[in-house]
PDB file of N, CA and C in Angstrom:
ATOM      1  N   UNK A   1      12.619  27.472 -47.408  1.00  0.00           N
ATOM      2  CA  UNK A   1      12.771  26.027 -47.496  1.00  0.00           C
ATOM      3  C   UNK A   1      13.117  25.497 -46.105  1.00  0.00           C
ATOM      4  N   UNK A   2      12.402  24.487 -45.834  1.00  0.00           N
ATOM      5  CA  UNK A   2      12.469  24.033 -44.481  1.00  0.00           C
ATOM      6  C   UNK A   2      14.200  22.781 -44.393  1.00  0.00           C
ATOM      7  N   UNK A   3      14.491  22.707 -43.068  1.00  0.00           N
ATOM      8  CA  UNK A   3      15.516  22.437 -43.175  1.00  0.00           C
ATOM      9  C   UNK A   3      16.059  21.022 -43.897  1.00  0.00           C
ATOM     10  N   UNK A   4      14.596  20.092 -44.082  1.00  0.00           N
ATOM     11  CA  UNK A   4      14.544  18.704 -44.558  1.00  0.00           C
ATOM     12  C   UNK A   4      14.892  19.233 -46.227  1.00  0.00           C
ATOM     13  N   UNK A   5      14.473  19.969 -46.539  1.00  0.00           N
ATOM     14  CA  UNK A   5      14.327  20.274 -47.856  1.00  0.00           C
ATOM     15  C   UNK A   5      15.612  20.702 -48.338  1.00  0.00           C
ATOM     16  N   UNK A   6      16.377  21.741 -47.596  1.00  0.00           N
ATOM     17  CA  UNK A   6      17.818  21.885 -47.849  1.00  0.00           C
ATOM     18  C   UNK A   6      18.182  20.711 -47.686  1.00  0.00           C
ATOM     19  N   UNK A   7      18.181  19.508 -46.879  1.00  0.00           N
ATOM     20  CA  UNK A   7      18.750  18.059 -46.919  1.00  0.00           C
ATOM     21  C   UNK A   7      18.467  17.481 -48.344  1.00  0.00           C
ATOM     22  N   UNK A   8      17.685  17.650 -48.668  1.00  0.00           N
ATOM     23  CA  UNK A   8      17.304  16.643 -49.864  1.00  0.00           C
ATOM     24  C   UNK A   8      18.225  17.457 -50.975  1.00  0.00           C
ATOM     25  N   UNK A   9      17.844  18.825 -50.976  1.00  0.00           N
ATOM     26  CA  UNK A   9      18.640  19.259 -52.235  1.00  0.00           C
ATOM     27  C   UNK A   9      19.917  19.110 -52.245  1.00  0.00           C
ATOM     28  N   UNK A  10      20.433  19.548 -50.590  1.00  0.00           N
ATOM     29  CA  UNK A  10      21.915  19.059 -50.897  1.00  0.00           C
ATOM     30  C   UNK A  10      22.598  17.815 -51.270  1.00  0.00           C
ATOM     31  N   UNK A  11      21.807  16.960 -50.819  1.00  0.00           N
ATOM     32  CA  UNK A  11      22.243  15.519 -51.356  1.00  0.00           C
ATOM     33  C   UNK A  11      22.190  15.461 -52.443  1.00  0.00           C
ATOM     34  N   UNK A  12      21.327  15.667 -53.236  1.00  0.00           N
ATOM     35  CA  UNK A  12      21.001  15.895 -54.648  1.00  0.00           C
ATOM     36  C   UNK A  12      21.811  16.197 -55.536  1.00  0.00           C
ATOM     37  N   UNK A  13      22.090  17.699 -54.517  1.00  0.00           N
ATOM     38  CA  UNK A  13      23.586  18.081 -56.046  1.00  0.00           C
ATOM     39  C   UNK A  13      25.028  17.195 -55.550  1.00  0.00           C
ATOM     40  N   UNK A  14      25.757  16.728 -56.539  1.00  0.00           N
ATOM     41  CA  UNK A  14      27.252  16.057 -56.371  1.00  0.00           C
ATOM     42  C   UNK A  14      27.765  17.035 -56.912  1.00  0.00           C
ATOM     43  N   UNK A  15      29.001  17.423 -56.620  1.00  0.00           N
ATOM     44  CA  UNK A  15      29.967  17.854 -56.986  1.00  0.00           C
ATOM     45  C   UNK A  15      31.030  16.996 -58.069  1.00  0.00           C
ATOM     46  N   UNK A  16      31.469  17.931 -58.783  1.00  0.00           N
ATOM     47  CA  UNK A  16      32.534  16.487 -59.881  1.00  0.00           C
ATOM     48  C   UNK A  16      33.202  15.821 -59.301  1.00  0.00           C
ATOM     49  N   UNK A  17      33.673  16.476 -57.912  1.00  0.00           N
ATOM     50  CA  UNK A  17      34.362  14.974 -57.412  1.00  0.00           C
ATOM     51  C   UNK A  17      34.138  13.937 -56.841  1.00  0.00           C
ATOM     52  N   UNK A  18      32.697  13.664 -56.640  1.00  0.00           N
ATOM     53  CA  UNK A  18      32.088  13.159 -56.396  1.00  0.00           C
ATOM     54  C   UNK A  18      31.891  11.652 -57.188  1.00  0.00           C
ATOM     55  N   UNK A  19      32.684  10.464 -56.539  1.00  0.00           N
ATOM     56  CA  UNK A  19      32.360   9.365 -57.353  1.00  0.00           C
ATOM     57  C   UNK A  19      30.557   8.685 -57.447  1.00  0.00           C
ATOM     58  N   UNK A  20      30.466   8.211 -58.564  1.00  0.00           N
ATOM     59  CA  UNK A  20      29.115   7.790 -59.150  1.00  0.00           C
ATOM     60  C   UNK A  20      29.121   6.385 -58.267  1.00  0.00           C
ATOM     61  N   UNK A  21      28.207   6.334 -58.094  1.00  0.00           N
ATOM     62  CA  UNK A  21      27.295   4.780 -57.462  1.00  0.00           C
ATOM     63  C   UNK A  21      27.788   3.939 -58.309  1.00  0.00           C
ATOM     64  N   UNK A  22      28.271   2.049 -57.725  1.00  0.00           N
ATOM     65  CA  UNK A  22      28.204   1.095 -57.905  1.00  0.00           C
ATOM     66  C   UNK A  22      27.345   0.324 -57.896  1.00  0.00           C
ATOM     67  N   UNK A  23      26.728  -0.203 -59.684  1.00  0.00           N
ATOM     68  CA  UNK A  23      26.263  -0.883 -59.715  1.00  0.00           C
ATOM     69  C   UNK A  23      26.178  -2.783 -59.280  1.00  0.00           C
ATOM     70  N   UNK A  24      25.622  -3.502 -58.308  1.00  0.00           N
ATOM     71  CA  UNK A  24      25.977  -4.627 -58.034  1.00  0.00           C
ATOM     72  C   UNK A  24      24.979  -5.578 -58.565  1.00  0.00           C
ATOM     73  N   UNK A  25      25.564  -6.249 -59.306  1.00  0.00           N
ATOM     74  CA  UNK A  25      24.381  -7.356 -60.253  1.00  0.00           C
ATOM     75  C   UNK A  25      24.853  -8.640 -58.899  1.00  0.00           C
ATOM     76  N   UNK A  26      22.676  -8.453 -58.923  1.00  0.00           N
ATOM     77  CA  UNK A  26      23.318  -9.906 -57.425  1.00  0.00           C
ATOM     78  C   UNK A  26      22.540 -11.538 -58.472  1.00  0.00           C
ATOM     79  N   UNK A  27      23.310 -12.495 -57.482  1.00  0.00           N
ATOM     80  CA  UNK A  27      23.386 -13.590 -58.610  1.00  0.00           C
ATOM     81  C   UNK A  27      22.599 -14.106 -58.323  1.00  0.00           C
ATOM     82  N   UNK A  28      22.117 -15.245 -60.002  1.00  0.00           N
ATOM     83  CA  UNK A  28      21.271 -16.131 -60.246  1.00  0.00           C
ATOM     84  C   UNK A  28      20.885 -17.300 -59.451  1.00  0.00           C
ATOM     85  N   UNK A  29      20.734 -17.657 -58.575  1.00  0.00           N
ATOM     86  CA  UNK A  29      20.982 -19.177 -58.174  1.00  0.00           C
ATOM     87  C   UNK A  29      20.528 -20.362 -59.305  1.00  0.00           C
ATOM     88  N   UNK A  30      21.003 -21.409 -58.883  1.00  0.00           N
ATOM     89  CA  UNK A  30      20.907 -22.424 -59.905  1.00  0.00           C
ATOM     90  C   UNK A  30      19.157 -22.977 -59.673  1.00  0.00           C
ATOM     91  N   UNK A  31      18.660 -23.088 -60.952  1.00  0.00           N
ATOM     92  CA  UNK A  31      17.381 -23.826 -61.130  1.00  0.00           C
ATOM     93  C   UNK A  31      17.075 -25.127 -60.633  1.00  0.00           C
ATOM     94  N   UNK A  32      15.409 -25.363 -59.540  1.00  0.00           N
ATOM     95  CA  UNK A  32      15.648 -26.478 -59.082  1.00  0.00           C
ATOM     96  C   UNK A  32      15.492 -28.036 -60.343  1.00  0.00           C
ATOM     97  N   UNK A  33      15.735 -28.856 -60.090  1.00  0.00           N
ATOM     98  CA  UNK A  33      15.772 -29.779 -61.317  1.00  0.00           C
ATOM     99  C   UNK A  33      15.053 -30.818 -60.274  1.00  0.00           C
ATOM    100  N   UNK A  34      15.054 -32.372 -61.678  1.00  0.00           N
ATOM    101  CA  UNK A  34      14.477 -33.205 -61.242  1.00  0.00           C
ATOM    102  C   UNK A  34      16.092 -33.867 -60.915  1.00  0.00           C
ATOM    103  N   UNK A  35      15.614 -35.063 -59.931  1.00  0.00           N
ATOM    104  CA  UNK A  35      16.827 -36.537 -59.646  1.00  0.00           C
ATOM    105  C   UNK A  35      17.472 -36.928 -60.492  1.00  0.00           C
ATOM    106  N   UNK A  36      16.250 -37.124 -61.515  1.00  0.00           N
ATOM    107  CA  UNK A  36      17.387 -37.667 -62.858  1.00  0.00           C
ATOM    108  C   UNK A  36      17.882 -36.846 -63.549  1.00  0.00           C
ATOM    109  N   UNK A  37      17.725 -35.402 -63.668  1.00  0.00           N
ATOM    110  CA  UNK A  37      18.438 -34.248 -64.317  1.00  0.00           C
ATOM    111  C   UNK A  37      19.764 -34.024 -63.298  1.00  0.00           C
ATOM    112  N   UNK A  38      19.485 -34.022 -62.497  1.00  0.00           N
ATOM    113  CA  UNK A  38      20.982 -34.093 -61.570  1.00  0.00           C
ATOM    114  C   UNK A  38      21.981 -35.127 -61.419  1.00  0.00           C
ATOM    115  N   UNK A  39      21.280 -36.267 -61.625  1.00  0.00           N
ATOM    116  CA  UNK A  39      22.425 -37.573 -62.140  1.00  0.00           C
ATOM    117  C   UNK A  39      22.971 -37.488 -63.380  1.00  0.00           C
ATOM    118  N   UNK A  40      22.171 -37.365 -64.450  1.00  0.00           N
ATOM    119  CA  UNK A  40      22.581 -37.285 -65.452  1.00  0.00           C
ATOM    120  C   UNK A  40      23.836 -36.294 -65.670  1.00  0.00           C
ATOM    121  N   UNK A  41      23.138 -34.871 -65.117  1.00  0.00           N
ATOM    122  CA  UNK A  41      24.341 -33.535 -65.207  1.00  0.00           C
ATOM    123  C   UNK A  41      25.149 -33.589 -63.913  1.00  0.00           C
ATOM    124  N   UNK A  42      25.637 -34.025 -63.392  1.00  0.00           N
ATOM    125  CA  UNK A  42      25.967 -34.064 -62.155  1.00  0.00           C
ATOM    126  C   UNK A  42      27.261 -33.063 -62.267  1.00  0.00           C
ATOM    127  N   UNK A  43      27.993 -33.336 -63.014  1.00  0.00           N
ATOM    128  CA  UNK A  43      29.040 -32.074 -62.849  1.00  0.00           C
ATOM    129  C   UNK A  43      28.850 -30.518 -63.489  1.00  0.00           C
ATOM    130  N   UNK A  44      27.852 -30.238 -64.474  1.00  0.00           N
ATOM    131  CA  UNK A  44      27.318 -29.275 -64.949  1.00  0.00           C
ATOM    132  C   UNK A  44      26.455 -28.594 -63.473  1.00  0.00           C
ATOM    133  N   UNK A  45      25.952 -29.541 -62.907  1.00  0.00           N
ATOM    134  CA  UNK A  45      24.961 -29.079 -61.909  1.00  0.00           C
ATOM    135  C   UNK A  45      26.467 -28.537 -60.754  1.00  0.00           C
ATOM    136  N   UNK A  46      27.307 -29.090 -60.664  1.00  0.00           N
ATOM    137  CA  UNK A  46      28.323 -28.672 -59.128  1.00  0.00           C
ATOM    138  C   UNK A  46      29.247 -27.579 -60.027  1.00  0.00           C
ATOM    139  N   UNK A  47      28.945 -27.025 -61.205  1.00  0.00           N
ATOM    140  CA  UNK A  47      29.547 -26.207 -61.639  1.00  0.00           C
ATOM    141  C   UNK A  47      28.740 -24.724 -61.437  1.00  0.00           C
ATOM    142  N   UNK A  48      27.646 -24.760 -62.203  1.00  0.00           N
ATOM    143  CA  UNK A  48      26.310 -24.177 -61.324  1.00  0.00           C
ATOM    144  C   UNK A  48      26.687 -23.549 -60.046  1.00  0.00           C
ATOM    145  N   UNK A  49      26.747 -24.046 -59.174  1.00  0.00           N
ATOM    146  CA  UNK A  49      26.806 -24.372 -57.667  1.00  0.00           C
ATOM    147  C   UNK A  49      27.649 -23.490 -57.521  1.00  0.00           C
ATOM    148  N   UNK A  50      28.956 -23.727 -57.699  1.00  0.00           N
ATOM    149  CA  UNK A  50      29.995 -23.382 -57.505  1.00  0.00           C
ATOM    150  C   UNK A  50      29.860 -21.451 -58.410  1.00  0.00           C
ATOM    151  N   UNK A  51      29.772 -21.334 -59.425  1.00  0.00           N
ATOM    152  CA  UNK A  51      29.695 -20.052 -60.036  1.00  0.00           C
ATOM    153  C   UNK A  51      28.734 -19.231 -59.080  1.00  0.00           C
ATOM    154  N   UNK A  52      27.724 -19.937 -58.579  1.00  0.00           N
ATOM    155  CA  UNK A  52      26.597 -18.953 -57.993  1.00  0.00           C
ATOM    156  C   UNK A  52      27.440 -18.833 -56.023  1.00  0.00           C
ATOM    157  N   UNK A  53      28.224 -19.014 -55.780  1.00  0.00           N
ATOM    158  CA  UNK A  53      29.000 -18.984 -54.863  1.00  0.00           C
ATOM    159  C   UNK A  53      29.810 -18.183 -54.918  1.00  0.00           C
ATOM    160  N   UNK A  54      30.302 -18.042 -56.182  1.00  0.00           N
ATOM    161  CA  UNK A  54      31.652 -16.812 -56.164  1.00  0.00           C
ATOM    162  C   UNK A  54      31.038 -15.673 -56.319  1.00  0.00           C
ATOM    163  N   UNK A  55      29.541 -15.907 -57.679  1.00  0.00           N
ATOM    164  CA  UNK A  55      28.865 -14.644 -57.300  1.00  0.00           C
ATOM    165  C   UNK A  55      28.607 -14.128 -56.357  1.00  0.00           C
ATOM    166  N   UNK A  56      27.820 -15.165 -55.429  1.00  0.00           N
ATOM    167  CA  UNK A  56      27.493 -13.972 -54.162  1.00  0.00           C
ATOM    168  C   UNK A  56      28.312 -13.599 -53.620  1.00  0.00           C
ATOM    169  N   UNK A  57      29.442 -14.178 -53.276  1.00  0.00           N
ATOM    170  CA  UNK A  57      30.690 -13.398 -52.721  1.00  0.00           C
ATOM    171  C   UNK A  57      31.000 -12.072 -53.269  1.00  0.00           C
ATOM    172  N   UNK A  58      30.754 -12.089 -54.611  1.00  0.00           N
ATOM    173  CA  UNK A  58      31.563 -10.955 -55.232  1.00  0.00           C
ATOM    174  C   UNK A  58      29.993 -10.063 -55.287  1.00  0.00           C
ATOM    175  N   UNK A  59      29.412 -10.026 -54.835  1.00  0.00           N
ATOM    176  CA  UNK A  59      28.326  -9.740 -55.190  1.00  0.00           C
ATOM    177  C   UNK A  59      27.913  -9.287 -53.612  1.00  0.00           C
ATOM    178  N   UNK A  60      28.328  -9.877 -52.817  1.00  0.00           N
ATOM    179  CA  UNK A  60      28.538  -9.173 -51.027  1.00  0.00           C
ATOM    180  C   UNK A  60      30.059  -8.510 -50.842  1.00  0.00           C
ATOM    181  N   UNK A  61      30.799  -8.644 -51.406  1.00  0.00           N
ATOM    182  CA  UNK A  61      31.901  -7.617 -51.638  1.00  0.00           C
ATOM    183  C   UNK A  61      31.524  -6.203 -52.459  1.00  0.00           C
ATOM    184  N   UNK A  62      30.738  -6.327 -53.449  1.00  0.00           N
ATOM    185  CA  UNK A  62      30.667  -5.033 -54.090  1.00  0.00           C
ATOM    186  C   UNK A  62      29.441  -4.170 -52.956  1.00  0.00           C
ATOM    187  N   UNK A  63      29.115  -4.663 -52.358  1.00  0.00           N
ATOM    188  CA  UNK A  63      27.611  -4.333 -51.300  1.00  0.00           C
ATOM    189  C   UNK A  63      28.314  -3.855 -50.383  1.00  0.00           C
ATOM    190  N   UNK A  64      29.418  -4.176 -49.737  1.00  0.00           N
ATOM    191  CA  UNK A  64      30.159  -3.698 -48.806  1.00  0.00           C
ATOM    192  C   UNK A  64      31.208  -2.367 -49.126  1.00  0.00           C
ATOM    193  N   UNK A  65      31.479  -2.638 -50.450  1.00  0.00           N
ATOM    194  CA  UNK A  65      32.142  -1.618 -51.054  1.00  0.00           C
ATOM    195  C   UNK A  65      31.716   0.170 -51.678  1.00  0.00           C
ATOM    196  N   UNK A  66      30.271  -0.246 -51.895  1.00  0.00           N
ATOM    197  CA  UNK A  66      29.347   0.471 -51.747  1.00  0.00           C
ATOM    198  C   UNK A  66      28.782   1.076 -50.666  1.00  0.00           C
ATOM    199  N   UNK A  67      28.622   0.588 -49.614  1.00  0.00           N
ATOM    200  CA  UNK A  67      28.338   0.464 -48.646  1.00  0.00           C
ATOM    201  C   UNK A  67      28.762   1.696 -47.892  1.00  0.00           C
ATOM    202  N   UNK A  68      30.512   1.133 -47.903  1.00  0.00           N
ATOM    203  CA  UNK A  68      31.057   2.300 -46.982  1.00  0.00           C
ATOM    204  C   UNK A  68      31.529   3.943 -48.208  1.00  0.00           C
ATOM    205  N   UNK A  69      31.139   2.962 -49.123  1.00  0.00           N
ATOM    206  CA  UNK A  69      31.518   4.531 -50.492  1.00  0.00           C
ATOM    207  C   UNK A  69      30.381   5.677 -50.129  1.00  0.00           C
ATOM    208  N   UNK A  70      29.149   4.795 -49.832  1.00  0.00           N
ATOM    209  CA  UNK A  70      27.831   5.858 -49.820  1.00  0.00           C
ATOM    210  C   UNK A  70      28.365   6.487 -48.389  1.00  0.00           C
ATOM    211  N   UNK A  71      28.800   5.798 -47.336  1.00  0.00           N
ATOM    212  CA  UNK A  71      29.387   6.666 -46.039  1.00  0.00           C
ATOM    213  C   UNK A  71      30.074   7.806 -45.837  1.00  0.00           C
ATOM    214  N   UNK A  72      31.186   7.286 -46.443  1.00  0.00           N
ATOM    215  CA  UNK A  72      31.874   8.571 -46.974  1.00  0.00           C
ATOM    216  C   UNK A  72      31.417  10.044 -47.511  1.00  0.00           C
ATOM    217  N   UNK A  73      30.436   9.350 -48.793  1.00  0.00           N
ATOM    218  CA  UNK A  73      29.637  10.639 -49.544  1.00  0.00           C
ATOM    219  C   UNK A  73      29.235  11.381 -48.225  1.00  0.00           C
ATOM    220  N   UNK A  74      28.177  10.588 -47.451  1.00  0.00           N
ATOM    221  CA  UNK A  74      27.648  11.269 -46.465  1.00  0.00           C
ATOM    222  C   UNK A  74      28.132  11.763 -45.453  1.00  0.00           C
ATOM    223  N   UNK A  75      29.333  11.807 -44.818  1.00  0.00           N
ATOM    224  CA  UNK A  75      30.221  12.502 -44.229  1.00  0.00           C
ATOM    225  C   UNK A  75      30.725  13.664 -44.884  1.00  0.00           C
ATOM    226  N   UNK A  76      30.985  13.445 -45.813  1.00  0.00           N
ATOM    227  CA  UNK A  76      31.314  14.456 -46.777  1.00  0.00           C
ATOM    228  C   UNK A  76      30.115  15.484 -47.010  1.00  0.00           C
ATOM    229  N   UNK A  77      29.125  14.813 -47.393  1.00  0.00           N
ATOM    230  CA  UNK A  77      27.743  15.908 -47.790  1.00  0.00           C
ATOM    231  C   UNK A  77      27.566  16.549 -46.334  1.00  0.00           C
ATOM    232  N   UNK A  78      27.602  15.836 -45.455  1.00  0.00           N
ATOM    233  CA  UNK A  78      27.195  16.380 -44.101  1.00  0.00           C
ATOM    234  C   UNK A  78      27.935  17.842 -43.565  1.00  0.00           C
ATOM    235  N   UNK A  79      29.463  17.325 -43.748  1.00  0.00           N
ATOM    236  CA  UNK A  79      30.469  18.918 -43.838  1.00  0.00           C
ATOM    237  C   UNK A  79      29.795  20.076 -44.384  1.00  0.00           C
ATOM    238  N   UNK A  80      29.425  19.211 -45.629  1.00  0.00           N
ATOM    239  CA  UNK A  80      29.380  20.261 -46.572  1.00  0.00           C
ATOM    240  C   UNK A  80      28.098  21.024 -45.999  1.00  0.00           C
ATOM    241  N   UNK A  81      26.985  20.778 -44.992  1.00  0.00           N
ATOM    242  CA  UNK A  81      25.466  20.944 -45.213  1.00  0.00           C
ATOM    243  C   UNK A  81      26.241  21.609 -43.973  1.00  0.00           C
ATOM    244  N   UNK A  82      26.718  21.362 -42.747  1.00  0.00           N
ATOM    245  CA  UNK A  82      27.131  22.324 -41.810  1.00  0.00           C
ATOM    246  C   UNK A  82      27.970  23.669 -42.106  1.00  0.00           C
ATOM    247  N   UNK A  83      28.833  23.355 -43.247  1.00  0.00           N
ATOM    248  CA  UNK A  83      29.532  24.567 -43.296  1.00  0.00           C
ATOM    249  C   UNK A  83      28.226  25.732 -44.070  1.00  0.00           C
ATOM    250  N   UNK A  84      27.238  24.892 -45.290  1.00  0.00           N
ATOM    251  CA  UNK A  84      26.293  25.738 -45.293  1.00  0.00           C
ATOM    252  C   UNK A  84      24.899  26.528 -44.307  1.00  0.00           C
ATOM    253  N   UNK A  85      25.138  25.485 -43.559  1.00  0.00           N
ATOM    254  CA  UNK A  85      23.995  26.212 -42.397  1.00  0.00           C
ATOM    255  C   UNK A  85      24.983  27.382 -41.167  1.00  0.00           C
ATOM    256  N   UNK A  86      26.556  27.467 -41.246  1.00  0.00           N
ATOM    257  CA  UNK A  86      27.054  28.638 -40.572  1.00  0.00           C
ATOM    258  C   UNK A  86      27.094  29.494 -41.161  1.00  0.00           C
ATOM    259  N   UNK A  87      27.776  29.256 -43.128  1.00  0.00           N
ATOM    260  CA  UNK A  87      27.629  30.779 -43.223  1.00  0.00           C
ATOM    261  C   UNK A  87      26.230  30.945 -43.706  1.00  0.00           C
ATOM    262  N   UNK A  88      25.230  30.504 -43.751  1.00  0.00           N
ATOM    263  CA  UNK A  88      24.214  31.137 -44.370  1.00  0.00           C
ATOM    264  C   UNK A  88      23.450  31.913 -43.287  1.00  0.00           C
ATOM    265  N   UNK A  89      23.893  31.688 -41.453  1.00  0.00           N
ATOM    266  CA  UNK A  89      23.433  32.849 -40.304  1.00  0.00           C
ATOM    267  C   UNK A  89      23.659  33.920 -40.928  1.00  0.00           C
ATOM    268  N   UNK A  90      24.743  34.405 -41.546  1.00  0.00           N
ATOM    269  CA  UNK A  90      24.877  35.556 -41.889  1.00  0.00           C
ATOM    270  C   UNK A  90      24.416  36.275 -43.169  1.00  0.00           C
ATOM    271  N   UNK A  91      23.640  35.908 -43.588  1.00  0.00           N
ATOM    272  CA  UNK A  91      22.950  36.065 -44.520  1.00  0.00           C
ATOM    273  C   UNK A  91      21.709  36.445 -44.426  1.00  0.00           C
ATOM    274  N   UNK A  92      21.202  36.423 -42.983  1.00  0.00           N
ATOM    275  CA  UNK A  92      19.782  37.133 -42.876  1.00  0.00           C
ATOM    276  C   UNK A  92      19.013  36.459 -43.520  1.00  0.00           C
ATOM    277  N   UNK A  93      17.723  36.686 -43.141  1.00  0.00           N
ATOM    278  CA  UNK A  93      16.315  36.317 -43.574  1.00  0.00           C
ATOM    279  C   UNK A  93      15.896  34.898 -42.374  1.00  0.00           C
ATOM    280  N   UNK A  94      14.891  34.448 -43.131  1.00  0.00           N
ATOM    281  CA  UNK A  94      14.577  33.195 -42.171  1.00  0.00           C
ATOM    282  C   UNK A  94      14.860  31.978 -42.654  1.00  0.00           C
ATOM    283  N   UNK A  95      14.501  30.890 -41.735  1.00  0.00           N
ATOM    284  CA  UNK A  95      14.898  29.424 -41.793  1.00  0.00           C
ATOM    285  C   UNK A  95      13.978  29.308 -42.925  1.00  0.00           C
TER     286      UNK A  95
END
């Protein structure tokens, strides 16, 4: 197995301690309307507004949170892929 291929598998397997991926539901924005649907609803419409605002916030917070979680993994997997490519010198055979 070429060395890309040990990359892929190792990523592949998690270990149990290994936390699971965050799912991030990104938000709806509000539907465009007509003039008079926005006069009429005018505070339904700045409510709208306002919800699809906190979403994306919370919704670029969980992206960031994720973000540096997947980093970690990969620092971590990376250890892990070096400590397997020293001892496996000793193990003979080929790359």
């Amino acid at each position: 197995m070429n060395r890309l291929g040990v990359i892929i598998a190792a990523l592949a397997i998690s270990g149990p301690d290994v936390v699971s991926a965050q799912w991030c539901d990104p938000p709806v924005a509000p539907e465009l309307t007509t003039i008079e649907l926005a006069k009429d609803f005018r505070e339904e419409f700045k409510a709208e507004f306002t919800q699809y605002f906190r979403d994306a916030s919370l919704y670029t917070a969980c992206l960031d949170a994720e973000r540096a979680r997947i980093w970690e993994e990969m620092q971590f997997t990376a250890q892990r892929y070096e400590r397997f490519l020293n001892d496996s010198k000793s193990w003979g055979g080929g790359e």
